[in-house]
C-alpha atoms as a PDB file:
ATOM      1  CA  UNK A   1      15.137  17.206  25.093  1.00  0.00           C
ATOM      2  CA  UNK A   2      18.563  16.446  23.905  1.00  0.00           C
ATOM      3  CA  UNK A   3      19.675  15.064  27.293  1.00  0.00           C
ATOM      4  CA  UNK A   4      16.363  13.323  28.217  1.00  0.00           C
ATOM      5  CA  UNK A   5      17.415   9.303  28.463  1.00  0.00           C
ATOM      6  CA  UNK A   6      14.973   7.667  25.607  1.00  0.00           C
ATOM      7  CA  UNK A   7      13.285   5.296  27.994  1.00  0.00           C
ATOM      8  CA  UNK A   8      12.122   8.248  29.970  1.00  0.00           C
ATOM      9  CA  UNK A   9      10.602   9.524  26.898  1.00  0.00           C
ATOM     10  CA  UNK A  10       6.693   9.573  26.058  1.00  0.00           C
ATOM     11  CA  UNK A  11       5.501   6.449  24.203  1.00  0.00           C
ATOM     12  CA  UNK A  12       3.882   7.264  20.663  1.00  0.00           C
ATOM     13  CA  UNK A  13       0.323   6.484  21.215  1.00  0.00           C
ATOM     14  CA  UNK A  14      -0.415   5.116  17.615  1.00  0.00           C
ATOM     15  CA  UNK A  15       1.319   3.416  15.203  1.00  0.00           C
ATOM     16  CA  UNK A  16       4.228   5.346  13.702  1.00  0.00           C
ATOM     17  CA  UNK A  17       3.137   6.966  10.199  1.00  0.00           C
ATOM     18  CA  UNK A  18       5.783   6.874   7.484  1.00  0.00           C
ATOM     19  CA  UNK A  19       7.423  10.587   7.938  1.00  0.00           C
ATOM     20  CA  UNK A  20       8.155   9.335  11.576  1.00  0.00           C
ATOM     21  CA  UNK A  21      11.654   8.690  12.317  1.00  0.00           C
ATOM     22  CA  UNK A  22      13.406   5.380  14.870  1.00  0.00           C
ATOM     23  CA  UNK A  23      16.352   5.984  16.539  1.00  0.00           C
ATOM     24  CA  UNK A  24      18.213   2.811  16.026  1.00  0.00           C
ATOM     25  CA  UNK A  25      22.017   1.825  17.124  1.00  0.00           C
ATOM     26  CA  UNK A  26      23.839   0.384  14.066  1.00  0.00           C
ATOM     27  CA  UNK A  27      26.593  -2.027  15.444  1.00  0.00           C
ATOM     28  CA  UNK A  28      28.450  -2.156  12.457  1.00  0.00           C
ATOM     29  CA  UNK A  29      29.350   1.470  12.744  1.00  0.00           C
ATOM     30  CA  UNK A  30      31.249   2.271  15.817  1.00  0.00           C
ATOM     31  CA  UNK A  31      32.841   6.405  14.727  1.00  0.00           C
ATOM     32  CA  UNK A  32      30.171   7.040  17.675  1.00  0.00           C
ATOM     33  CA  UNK A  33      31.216   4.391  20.227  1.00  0.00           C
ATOM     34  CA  UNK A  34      32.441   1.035  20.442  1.00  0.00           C
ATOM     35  CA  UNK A  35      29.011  -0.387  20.629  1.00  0.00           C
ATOM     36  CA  UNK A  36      27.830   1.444  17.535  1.00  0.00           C
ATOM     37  CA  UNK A  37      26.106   4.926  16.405  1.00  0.00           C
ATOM     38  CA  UNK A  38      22.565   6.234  16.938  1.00  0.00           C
ATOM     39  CA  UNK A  39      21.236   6.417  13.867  1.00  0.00           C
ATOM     40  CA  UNK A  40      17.475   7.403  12.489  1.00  0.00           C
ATOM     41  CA  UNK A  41      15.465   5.416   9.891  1.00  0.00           C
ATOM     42  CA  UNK A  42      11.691   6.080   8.709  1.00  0.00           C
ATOM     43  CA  UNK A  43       9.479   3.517  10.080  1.00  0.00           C
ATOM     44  CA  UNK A  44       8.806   2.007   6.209  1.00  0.00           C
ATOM     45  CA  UNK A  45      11.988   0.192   6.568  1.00  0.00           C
ATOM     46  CA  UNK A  46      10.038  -1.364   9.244  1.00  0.00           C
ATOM     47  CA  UNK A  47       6.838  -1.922   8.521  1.00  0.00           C
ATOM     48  CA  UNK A  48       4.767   1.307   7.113  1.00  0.00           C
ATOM     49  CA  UNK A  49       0.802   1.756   6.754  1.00  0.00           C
ATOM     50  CA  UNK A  50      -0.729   4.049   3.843  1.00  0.00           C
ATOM     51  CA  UNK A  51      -4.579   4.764   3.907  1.00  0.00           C
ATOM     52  CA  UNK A  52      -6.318   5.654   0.637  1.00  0.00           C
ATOM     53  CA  UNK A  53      -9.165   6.820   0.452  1.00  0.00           C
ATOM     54  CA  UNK A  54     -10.975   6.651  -3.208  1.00  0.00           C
ATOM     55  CA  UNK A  55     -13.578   8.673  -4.126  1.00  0.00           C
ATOM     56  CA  UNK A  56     -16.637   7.464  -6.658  1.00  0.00           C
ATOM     57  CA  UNK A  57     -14.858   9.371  -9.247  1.00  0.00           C
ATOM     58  CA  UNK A  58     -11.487   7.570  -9.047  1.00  0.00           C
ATOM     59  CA  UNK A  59     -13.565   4.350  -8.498  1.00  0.00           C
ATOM     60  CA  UNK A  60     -15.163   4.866 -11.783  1.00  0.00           C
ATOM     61  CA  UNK A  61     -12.024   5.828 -13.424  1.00  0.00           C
ATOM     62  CA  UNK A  62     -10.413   2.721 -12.367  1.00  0.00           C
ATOM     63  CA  UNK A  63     -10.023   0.890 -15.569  1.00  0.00           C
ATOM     64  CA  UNK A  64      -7.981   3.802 -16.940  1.00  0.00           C
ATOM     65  CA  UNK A  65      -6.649   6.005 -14.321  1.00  0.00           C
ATOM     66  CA  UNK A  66      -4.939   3.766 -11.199  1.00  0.00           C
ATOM     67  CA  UNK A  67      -4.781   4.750  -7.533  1.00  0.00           C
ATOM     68  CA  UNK A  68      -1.814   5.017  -6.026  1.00  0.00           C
ATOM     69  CA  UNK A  69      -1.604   2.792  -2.738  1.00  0.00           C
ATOM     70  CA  UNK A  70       2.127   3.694  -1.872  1.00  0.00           C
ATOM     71  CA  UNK A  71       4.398   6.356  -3.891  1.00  0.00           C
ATOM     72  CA  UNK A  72       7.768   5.181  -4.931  1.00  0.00           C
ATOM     73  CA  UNK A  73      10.570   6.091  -2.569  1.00  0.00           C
ATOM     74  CA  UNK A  74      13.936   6.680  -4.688  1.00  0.00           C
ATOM     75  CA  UNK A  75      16.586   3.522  -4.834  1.00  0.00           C
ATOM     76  CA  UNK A  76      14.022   1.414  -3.037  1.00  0.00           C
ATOM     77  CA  UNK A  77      11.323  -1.407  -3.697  1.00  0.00           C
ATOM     78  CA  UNK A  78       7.999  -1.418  -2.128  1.00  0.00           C
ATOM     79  CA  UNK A  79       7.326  -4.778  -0.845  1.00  0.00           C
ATOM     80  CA  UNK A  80       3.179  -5.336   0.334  1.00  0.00           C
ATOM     81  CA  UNK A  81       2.767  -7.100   3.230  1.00  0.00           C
ATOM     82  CA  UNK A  82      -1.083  -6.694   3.325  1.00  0.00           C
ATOM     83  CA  UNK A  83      -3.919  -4.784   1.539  1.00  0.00           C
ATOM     84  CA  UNK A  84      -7.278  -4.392   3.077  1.00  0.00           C
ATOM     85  CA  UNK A  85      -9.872  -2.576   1.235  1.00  0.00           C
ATOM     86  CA  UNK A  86     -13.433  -1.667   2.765  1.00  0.00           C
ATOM     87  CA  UNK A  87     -15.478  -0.703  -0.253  1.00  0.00           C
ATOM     88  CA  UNK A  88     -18.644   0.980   0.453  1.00  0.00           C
ATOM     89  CA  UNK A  89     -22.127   1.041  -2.176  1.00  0.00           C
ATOM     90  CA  UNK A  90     -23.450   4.003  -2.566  1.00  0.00           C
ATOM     91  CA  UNK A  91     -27.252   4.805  -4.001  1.00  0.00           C
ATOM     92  CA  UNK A  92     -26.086   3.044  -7.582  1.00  0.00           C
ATOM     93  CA  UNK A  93     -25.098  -0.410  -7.536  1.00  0.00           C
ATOM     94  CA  UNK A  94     -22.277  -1.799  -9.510  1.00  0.00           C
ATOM     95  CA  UNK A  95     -23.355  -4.603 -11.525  1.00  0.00           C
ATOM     96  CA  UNK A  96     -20.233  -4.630 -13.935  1.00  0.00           C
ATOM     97  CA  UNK A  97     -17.586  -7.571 -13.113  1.00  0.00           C
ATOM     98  CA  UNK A  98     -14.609  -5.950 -13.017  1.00  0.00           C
ATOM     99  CA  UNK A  99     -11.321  -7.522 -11.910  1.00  0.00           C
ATOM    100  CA  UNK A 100      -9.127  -5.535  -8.717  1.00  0.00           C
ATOM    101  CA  UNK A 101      -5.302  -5.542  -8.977  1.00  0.00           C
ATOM    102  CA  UNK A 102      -2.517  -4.221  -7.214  1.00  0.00           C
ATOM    103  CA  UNK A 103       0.939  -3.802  -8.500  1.00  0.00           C
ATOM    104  CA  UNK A 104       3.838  -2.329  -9.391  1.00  0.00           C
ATOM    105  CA  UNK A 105       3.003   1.102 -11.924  1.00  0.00           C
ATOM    106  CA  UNK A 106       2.522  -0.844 -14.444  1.00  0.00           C
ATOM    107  CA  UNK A 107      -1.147  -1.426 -15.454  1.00  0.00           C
ATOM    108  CA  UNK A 108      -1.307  -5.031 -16.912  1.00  0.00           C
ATOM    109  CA  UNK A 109      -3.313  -8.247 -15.992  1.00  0.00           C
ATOM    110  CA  UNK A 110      -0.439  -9.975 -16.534  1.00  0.00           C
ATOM    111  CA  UNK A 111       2.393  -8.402 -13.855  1.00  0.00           C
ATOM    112  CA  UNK A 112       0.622  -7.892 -10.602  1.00  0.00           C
ATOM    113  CA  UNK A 113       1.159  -8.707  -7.096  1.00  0.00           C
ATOM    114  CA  UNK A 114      -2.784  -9.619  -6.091  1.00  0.00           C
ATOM    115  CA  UNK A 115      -6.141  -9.444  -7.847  1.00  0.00           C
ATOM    116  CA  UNK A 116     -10.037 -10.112  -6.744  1.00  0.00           C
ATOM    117  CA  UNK A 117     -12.424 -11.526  -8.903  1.00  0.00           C
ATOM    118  CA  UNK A 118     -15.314  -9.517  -9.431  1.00  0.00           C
ATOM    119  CA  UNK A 119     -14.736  -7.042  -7.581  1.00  0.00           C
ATOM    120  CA  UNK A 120     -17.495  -5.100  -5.856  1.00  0.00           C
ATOM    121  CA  UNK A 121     -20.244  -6.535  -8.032  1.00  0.00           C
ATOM    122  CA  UNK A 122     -23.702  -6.016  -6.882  1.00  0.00           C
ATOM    123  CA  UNK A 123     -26.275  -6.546  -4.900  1.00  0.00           C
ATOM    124  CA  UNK A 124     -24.240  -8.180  -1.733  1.00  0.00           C
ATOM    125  CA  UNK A 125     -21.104  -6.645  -1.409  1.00  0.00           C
ATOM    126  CA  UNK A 126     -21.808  -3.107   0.255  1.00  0.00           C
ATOM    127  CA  UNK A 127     -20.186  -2.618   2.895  1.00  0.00           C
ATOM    128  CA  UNK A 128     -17.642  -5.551   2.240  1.00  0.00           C
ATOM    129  CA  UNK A 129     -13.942  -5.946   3.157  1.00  0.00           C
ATOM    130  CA  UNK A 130     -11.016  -8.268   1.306  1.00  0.00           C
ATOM    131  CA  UNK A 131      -7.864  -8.956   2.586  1.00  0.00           C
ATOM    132  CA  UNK A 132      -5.833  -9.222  -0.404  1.00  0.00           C
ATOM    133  CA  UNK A 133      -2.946 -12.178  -0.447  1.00  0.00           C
ATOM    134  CA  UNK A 134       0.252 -11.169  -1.466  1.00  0.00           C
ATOM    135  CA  UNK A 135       0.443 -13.857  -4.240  1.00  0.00           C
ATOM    136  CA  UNK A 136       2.837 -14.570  -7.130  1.00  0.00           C
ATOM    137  CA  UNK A 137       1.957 -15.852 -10.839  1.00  0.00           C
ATOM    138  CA  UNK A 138       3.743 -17.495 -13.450  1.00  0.00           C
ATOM    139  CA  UNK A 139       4.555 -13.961 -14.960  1.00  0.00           C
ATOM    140  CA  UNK A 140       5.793 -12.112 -11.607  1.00  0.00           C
ATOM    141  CA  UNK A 141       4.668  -8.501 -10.473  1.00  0.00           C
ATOM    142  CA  UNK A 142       6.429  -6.388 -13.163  1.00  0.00           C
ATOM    143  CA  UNK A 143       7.887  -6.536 -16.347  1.00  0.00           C
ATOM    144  CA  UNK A 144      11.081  -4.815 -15.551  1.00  0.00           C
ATOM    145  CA  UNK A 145      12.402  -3.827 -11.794  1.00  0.00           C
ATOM    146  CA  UNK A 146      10.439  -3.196  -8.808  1.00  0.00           C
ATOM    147  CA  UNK A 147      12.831  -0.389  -7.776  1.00  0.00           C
ATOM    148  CA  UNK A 148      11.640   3.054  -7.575  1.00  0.00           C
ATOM    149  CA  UNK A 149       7.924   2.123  -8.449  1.00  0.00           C
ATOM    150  CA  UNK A 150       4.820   3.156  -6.998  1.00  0.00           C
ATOM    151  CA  UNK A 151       2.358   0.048  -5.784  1.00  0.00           C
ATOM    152  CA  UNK A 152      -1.337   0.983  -7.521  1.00  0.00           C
ATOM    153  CA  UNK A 153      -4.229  -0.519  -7.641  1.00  0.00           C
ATOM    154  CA  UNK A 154      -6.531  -0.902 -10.892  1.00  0.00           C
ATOM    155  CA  UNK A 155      -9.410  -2.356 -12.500  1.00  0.00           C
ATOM    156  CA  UNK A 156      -9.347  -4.716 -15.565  1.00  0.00           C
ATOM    157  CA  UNK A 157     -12.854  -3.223 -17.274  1.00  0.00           C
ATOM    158  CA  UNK A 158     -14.836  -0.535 -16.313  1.00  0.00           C
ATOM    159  CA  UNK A 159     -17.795  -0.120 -13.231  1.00  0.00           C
ATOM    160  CA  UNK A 160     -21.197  -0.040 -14.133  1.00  0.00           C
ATOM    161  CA  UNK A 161     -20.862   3.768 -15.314  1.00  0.00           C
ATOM    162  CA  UNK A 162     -23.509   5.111 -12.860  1.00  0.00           C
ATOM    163  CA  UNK A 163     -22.355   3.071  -9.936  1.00  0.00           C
ATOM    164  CA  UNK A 164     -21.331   5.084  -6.635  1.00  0.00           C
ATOM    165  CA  UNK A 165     -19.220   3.337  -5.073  1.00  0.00           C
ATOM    166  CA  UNK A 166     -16.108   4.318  -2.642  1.00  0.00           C
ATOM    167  CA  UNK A 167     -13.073   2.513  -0.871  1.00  0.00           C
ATOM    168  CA  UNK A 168     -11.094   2.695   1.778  1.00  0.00           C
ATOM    169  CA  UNK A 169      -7.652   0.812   1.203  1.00  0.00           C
ATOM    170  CA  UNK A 170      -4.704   0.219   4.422  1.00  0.00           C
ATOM    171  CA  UNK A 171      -1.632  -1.213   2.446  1.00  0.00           C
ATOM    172  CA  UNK A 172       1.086  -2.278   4.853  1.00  0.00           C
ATOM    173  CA  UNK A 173       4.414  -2.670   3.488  1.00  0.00           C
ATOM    174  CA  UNK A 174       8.394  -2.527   4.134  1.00  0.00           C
ATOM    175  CA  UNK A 175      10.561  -1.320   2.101  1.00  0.00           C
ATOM    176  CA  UNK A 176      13.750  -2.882   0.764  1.00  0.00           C
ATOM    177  CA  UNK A 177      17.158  -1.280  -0.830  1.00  0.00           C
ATOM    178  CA  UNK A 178      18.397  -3.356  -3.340  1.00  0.00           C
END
């Protein structure tokens, strides 16, 4: 309701998801009053969640095909805040020792934001979760700009080729104009 004040409004029972919109008052413009405008922004400027969910095929394809955690959002840069990932064994363990990074759409083991050792390498690690840190290296997360790319995540080798393993990945992140 256009005349309804906003603290008599219903309160959003869950966290906002990224096509929600904030009403916020920007001070700085005042065409709307001399205390500012209302104004909407998407809650990513805040902080925004993305699930992924990965199925055994994408797993497998890993090495050569990345999964995208968070598309790119034009004139912007995608900055994580955190990554979990639940992985889950299926019948078929994976006994390969393959690498896990996340970065910016650019598959390399040199430009990444965060990376796990051995990543879901058999017999102990169904049903395991990893909170990634948001690290830097000597190299930095990309090549070239972060603006306008997509944050993916990647392995360095492949899975044991019959393994059947899944993940579930919840990347929080804000984004940033440049």
């Amino acid at each position: 309701m256009a005349s309804q004040r906003l603290t008599d409004k219903t309160a959003l029972a869950n966290n906002p998801t990224k096509e929600d919109l904030l009403m916020v008052v920007d001070a700085s413009d005042t065409t709307g009053s001399a205390a500012g405008t209302s104004k909407k922004v998407i809650s990513p400027y805040l902080i925004g969640t993305e699930v992924t969910d990965i199925s055994n095929a994408a797993y497998l394809a890993m090495d050569t095909s990345p999964v995208t955690l968070v598309t790119n959002v034009a004139g912007k840069i995608i900055i994580p805040i955190s990554i979990h990932i639940q992985y889950t064994e299926g019948a078929t363990a994976n006994i390969a020792a393959t690498n896990l990074y996340v970065g910016h759409e650019t598959i390399s083991t040199a430009y990444f934001t965060s990376f796990v050792k051995s990543f879901s390498v058999s017999p102990n690690y169904n049903a395991m979760s990893w909170i990634l840190p948001i690290m830097s290296n000597n190299v930095g997360s990309n090549n070239l700009t972060l603006e306008n790319k997509k944050l993916i995540c990647w392995f360095n080798a492949s899975p044991t080729a019959t393994a059947t393993g899944t993940m579930k990945v919840f990347t929080s992140y804000r984004l940033l104009e440049p």
